[in-house]
Protein backbone atom coordinates (compact mmCIF):
# COMPACT_ATOMS: atom_id res chain seq x y z
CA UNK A 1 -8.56 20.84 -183.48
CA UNK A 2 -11.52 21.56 -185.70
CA UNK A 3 -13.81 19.73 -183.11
CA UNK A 4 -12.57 22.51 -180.38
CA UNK A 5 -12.80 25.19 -182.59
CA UNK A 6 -16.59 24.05 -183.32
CA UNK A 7 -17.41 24.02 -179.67
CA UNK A 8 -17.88 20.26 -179.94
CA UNK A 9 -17.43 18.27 -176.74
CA UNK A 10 -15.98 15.07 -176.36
CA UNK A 11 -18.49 13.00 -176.43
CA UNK A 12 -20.67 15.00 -179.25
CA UNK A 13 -21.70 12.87 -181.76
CA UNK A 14 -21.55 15.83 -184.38
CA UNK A 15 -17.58 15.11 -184.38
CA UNK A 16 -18.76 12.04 -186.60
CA UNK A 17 -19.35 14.43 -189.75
CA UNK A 18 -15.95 15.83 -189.48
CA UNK A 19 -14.62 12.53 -190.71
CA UNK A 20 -16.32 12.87 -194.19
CA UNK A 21 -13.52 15.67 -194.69
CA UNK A 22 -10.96 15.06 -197.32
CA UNK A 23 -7.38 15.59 -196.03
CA UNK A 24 -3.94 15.97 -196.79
CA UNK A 25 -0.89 17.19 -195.18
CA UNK A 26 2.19 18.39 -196.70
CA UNK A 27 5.73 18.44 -194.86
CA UNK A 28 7.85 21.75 -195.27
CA UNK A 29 10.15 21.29 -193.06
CA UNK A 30 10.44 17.73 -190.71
CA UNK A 31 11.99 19.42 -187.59
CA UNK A 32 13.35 17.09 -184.83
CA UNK A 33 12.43 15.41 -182.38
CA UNK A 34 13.51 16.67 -178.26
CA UNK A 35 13.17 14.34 -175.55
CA UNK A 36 11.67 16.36 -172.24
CA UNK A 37 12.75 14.26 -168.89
CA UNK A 38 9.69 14.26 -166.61
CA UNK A 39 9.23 13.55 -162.81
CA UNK A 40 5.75 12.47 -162.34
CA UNK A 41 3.91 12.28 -158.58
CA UNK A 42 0.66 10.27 -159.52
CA UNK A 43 0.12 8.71 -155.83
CA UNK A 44 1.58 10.55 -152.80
CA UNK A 45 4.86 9.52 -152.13
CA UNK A 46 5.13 7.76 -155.39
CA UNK A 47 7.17 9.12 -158.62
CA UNK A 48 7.46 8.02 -161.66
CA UNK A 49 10.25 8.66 -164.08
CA UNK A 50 8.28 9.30 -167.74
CA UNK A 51 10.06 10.91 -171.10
CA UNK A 52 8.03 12.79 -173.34
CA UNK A 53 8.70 13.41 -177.26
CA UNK A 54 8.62 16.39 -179.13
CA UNK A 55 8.74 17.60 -182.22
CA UNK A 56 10.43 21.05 -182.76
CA UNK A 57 11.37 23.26 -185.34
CA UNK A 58 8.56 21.62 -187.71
CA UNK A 59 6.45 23.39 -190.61
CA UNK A 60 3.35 21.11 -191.77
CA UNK A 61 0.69 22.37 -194.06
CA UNK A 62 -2.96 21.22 -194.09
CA UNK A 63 -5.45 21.14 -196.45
CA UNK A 64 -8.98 20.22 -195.94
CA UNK A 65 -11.81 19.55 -198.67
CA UNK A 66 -15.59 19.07 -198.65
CA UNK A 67 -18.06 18.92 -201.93
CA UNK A 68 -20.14 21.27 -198.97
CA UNK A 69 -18.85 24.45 -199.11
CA UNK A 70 -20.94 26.06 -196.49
CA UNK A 71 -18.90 23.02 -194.30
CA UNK A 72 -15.53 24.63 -195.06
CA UNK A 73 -16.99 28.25 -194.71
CA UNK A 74 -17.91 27.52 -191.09
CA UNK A 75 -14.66 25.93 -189.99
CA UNK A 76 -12.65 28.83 -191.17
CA UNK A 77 -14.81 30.94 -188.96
CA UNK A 78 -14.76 28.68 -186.27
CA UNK A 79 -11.14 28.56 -186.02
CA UNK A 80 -10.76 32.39 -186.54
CA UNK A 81 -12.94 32.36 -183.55
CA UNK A 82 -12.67 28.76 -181.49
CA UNK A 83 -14.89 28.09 -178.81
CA UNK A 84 -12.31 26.13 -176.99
CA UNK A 85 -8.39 26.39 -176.91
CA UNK A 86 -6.65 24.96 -180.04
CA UNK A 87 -3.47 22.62 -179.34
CA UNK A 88 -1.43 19.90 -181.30
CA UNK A 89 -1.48 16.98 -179.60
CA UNK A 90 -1.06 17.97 -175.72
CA UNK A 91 -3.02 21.04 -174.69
CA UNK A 92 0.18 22.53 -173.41
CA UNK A 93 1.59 22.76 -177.18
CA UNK A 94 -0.69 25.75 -178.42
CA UNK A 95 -0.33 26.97 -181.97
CA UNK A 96 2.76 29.86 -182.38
CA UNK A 97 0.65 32.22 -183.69
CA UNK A 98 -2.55 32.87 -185.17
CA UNK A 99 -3.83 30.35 -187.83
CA UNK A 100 -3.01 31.11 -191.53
CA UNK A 101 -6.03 30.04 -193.23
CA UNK A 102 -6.89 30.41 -196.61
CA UNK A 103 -10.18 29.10 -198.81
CA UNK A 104 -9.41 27.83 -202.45
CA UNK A 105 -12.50 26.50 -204.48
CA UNK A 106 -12.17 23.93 -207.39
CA UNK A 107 -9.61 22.02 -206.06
CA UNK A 108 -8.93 19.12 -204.05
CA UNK A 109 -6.47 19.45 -201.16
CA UNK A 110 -3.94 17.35 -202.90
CA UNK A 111 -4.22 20.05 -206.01
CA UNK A 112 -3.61 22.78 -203.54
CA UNK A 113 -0.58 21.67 -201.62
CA UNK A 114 0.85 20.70 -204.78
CA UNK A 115 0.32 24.32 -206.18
CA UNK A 116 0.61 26.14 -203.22
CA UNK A 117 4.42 27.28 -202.30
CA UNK A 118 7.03 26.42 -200.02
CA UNK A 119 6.26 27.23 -196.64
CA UNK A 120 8.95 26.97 -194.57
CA UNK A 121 10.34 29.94 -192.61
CA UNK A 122 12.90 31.99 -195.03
CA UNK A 123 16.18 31.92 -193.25
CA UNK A 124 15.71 27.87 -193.63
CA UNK A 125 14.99 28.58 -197.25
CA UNK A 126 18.54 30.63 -198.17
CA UNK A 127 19.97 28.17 -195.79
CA UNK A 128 18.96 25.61 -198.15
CA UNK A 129 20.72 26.98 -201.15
CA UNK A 130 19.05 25.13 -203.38
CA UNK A 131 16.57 26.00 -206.57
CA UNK A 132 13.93 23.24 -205.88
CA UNK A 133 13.26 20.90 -202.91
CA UNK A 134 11.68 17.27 -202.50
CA UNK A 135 9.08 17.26 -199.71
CA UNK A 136 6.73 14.68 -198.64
CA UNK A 137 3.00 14.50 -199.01
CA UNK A 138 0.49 12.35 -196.95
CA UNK A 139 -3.32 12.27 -198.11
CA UNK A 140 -6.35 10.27 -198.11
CA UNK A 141 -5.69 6.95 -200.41
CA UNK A 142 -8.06 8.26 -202.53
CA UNK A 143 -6.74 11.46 -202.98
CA UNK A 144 -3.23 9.55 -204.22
CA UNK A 145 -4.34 6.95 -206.19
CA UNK A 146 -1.08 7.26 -208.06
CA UNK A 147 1.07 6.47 -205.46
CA UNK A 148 4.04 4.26 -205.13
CA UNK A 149 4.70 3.81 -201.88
CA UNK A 150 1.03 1.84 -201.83
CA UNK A 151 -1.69 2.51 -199.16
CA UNK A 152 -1.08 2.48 -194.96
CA UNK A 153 -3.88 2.41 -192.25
CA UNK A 154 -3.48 5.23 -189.59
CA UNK A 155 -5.72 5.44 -186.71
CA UNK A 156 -6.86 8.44 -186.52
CA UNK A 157 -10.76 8.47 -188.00
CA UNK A 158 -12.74 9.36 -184.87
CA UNK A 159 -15.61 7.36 -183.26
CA UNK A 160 -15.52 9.20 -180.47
CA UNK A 161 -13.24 11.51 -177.60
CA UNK A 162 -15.03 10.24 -175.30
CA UNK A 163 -12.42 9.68 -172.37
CA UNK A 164 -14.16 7.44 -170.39
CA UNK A 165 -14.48 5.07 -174.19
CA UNK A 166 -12.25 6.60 -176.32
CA UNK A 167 -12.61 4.95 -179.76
CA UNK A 168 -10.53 5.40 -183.03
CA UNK A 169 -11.15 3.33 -186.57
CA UNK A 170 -8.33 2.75 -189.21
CA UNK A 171 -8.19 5.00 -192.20
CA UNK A 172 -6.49 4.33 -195.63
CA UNK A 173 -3.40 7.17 -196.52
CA UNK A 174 -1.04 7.57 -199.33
CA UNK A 175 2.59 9.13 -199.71
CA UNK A 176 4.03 10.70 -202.52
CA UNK A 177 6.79 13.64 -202.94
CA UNK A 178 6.36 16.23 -204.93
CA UNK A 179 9.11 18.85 -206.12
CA UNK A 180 8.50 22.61 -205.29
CA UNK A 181 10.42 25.78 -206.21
CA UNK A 182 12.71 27.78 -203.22
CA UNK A 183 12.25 31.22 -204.45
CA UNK A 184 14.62 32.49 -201.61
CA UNK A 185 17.87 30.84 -204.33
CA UNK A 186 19.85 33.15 -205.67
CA UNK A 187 22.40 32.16 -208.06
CA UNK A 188 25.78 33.10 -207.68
CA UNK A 189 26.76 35.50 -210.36
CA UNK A 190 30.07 36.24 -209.48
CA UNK A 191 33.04 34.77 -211.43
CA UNK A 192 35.17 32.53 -209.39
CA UNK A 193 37.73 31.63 -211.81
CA UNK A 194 41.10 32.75 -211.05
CA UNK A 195 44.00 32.44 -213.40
CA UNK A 196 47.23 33.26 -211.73
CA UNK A 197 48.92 33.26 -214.99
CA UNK A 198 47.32 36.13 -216.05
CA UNK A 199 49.50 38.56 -214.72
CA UNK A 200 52.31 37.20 -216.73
């Protein structure tokens, strides 16, 4: 997403420096997953039966960090104002709205999703009914060094988009969860107690 929103094209080599970015990614609300049944012609005369997943119904929040802050200051422009169309994963699966972006110096991104508050839409927060919630946090290893669930390899650092060579290296991520206050609760004040021997 940042690479389209920087104008970069697939096979730019400038996408390179996007991987020195420190990242973390914090998950409000996990949504579920919908199965879409697809008929696909991709010779004539010849269909094939495909299924794609998707997840709906999902609030994640993403934090980026650099040491460079001009870096960060030119991404948030960029995707106020992409040069190309922003999408998650499939280019038909554009963003709802416009990005909510929001620059926060002396902190890492870990620091500022554990700070920042819940995100999730607010009828899903009174629907939870509940003063604090346990949600799950995925960083850079190095980021969580206190981790206990220990360190996985996603592949996801980019060599290149190149679609004729598309290459991806492994990079090292941590989980942790972290507690954070639902300031849609409301406790009940009302006094349920009945005695029916009181009118005796």
């Amino acid at each position: 997403m940042l690479s389209a929103a920087m104008g970069y094209r697939r096979d730019d080599s400038r996408i390179i420096e996007l991987n020195t970015l420190s990242f973390a990614v914090r998950v409000d609300k996990p949504g579920r997953v919908m199965t879409d049944y697809q008929t696909v012609e991709w010779k004539t005369s010849t269909r094939k039966i495909t299924y794609r997943d998707y997840l709906q119904d999902a609030v994640f929040v993403v934090a980026i960090g650099s040491e460079r802050d001009r870096l960060i200051d030119t991404l948030k422009v960029a995707l106020q104002h992409p040069k190309f169309q922003l999408f998650l994963g499939r280019r038909a699966n554009v963003p709802a709205g416009p990005l909510k972006l929001q620059v926060i110096e002396g902190q890492n991104p870990v620091q500022v999703l554990t700070e920042l508050d819940w995100q999730a839409s607010q009828w899903f927060q009174k629907k939870t009914k509940k003063p604090t919630v346990t949600v799950e946090l995925i960083a850079d290893a190095n980021l969580l060094p206190e981790a206990k669930t220990g360190t996985e390899l996603a592949k996801d650092r980019v060599i290149s988009f190149d679609q004729r060579h598309r290459q991806l290296d492994f990079r090292a991520v941590a989980c942790k969860s972290i507690q954070l206050n639902n300031h849609a609760f409301k406790q009940s004040t009302a006094d349920t107690r009945h005695d029916i021997m009181n009118f005796l």
